[in-house]
N, C-alpha and C. Protein backbone atom coordinates (compact mmCIF):
# COMPACT_ATOMS: atom_id res chain seq x y z
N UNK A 1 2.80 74.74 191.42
CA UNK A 1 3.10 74.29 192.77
C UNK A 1 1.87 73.57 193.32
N UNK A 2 1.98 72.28 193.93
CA UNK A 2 1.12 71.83 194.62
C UNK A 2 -0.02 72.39 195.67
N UNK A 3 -0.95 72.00 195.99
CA UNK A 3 -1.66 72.68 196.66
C UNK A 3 -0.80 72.26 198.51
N UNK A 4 -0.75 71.55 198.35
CA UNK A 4 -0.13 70.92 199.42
C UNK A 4 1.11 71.67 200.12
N UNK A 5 1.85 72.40 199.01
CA UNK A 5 3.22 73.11 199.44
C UNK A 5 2.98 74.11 199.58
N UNK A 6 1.73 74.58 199.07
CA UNK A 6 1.17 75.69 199.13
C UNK A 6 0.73 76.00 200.81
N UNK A 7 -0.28 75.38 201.40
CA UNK A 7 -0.44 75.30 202.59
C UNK A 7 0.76 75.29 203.42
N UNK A 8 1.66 74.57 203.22
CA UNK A 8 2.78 74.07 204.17
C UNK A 8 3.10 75.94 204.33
N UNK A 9 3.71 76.05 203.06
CA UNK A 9 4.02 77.79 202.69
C UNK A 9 3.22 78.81 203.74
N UNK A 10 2.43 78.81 203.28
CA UNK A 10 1.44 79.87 204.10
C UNK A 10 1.76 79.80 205.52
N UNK A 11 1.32 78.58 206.31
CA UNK A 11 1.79 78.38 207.58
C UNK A 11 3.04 78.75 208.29
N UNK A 12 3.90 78.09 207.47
CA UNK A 12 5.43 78.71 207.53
C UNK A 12 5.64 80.38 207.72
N UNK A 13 5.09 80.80 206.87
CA UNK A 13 5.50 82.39 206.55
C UNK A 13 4.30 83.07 207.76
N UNK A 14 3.03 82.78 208.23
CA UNK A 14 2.69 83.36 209.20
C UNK A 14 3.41 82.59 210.77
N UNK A 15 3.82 81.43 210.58
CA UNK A 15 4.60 81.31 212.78
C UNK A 15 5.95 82.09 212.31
N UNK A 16 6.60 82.63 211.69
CA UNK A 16 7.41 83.66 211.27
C UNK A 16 7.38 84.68 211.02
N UNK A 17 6.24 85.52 210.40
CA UNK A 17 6.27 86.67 210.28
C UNK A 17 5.29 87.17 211.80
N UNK A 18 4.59 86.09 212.70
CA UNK A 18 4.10 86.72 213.92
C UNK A 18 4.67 86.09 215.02
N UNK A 19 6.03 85.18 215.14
CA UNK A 19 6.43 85.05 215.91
C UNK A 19 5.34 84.12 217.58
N UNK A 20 4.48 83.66 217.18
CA UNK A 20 3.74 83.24 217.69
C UNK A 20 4.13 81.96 218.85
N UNK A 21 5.43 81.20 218.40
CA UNK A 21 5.51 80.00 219.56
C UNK A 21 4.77 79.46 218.84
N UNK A 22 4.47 77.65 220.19
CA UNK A 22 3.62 76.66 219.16
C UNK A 22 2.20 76.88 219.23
N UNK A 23 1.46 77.01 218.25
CA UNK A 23 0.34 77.19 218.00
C UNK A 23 -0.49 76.63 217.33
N UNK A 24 -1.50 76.04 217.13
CA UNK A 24 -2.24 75.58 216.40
C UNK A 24 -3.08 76.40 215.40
N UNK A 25 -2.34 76.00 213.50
CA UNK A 25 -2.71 76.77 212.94
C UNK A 25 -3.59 75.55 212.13
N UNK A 26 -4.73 76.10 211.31
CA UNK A 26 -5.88 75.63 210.55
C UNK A 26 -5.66 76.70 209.58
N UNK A 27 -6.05 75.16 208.23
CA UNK A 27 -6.55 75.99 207.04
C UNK A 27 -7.90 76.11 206.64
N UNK A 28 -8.42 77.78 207.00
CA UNK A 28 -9.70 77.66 206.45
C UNK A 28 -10.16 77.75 205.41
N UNK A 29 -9.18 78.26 204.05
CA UNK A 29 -9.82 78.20 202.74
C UNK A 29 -8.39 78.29 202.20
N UNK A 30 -8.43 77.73 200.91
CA UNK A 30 -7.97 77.81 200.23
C UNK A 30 -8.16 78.08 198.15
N UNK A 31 -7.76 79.35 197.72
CA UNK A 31 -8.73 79.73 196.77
C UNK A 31 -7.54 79.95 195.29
N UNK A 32 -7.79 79.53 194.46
CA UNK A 32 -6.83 80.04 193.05
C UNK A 32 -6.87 80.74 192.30
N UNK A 33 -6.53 81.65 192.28
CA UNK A 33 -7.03 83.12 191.20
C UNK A 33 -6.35 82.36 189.71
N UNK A 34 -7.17 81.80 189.06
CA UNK A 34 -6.18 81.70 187.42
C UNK A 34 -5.71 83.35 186.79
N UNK A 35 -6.38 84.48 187.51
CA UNK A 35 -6.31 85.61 186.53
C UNK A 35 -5.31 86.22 187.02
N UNK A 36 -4.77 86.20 187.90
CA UNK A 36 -3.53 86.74 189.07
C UNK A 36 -2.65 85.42 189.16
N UNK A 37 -2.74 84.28 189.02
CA UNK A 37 -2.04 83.56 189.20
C UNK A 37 -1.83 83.47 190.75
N UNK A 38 -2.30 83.98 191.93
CA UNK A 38 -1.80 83.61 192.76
C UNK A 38 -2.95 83.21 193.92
N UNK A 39 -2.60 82.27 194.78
CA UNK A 39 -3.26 81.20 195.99
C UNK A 39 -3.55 82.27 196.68
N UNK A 40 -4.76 82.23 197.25
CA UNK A 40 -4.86 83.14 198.36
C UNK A 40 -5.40 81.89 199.76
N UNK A 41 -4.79 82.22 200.61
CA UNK A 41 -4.79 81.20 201.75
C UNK A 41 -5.43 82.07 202.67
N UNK A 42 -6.54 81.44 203.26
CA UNK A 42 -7.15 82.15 204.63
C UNK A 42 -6.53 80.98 206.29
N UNK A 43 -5.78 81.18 206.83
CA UNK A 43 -5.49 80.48 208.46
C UNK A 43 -5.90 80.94 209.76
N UNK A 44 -6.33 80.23 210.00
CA UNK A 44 -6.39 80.62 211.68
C UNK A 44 -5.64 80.33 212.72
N UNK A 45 -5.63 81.02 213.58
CA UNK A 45 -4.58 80.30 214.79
C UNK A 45 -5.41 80.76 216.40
N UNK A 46 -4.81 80.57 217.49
CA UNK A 46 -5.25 80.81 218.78
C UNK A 46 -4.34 81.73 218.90
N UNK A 47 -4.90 82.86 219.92
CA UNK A 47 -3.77 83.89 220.28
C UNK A 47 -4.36 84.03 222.05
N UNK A 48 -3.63 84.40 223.04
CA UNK A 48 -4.58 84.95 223.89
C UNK A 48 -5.19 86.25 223.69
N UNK A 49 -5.91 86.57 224.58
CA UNK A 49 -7.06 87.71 224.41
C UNK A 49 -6.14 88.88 225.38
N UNK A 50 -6.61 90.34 224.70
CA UNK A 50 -5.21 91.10 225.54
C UNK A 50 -6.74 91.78 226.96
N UNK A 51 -7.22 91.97 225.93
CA UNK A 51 -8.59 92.17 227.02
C UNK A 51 -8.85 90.91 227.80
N UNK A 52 -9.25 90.49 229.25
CA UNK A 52 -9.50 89.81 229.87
C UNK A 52 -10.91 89.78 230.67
N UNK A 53 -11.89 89.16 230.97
CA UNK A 53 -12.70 89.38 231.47
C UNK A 53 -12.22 89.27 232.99
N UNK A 54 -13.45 90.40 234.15
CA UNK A 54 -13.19 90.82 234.92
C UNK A 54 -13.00 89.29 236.22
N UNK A 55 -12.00 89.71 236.85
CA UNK A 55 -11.72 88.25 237.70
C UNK A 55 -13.13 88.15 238.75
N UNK A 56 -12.88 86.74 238.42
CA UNK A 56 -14.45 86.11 239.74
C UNK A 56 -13.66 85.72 240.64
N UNK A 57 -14.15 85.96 241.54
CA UNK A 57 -14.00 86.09 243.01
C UNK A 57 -14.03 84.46 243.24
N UNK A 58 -14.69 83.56 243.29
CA UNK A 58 -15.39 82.22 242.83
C UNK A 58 -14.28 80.87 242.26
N UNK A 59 -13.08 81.70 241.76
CA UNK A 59 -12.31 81.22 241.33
C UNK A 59 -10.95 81.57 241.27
N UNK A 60 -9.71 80.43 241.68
CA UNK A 60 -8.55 80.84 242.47
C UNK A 60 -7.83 80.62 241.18
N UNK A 61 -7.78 79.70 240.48
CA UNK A 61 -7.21 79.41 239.04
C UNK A 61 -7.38 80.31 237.88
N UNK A 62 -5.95 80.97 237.73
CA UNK A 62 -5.85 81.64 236.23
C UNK A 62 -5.90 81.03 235.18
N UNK A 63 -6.85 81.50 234.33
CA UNK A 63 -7.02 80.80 233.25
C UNK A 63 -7.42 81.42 232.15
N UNK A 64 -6.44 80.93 231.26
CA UNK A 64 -6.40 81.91 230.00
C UNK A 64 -7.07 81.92 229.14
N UNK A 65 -7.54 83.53 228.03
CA UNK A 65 -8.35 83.27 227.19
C UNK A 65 -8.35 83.35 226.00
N UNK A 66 -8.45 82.66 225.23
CA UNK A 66 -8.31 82.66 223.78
C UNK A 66 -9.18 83.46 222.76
N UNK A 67 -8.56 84.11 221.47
CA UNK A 67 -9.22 84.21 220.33
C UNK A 67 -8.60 83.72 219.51
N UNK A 68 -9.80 83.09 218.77
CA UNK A 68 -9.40 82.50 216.79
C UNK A 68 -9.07 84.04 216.33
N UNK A 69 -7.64 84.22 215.19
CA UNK A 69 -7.36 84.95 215.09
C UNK A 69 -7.29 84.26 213.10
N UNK A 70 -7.62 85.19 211.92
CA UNK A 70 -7.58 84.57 210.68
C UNK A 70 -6.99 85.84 209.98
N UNK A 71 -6.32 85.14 209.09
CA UNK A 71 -4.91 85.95 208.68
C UNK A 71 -4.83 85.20 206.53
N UNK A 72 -4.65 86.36 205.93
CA UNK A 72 -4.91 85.77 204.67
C UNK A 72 -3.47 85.88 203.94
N UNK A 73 -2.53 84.83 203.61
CA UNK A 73 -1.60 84.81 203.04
C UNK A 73 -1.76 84.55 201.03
N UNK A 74 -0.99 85.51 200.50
CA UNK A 74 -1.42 85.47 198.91
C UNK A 74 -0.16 85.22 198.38
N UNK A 75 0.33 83.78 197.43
CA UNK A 75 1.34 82.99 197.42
C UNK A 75 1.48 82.84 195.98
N UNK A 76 2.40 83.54 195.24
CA UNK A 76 2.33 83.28 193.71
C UNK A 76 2.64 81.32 193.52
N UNK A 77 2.37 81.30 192.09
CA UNK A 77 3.08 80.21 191.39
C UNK A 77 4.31 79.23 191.73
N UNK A 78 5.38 80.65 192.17
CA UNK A 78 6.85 80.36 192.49
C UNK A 78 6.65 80.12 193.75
N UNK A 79 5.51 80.23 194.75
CA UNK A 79 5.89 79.81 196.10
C UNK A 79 6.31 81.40 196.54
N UNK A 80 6.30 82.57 196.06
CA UNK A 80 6.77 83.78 196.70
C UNK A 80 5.14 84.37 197.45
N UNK A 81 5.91 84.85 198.59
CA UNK A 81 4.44 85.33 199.25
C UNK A 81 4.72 87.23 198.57
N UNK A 82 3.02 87.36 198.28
CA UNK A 82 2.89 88.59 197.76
C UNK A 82 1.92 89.41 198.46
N UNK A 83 1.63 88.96 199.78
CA UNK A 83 1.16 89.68 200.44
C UNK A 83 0.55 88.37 201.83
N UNK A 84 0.03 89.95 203.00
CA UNK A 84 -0.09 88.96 204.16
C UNK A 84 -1.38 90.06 204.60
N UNK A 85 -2.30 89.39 204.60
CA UNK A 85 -3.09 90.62 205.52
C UNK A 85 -4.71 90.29 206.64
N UNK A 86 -5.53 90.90 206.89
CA UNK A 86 -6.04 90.65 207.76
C UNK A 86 -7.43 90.26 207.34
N UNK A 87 -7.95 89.17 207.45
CA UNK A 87 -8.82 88.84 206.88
C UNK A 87 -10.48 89.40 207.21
N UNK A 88 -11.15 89.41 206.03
CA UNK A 88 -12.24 90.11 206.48
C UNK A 88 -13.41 89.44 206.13
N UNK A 89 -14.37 89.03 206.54
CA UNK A 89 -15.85 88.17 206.10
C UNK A 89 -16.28 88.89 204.61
């Protein structure tokens, strides 16, 4: 499978499996295990923040806050996802 369908894949299967709306997703790595045979995809996306910092007085406009959120999808050969999980440095 292309690397290309590969990405498309990954993306697909995380605005679906988190239900996210439109979002802006990035690919930050993309890696090929020959010994497993399978893609491991690292993405990021924007989520808001559930924690909020404390409101300023200073300012009448709500305004929302974001975190980069990175999420590692692992995609055999066939294009089957074989796992989804939370990525770690």
């Amino acid at each position: 499978m292309e690397l290309k369908n590969i990405l498309k894949e990954a993306k697909m299967q995380i605005s679906e499996l988190l239900s996210l709306g439109e979002t802006h997703y990035r690919v930050e790595q993309a890696n090929y295990n020959r010994k497993t045979k399978n893609w491991e995809i690292v993405i990021s996306f924007l989520i808001e923040k559930l924690s909020k910092p404390p409101e300023s007085s200073s300012s009448d406009s709500e305004e929302k806050v974001y975190e980069r959120t990175f999420k590692v999808v692992m995609i055999n050969d066939a294009g089957e996802v074989m796992g989804f999980y939370m990525y770690k440095e």
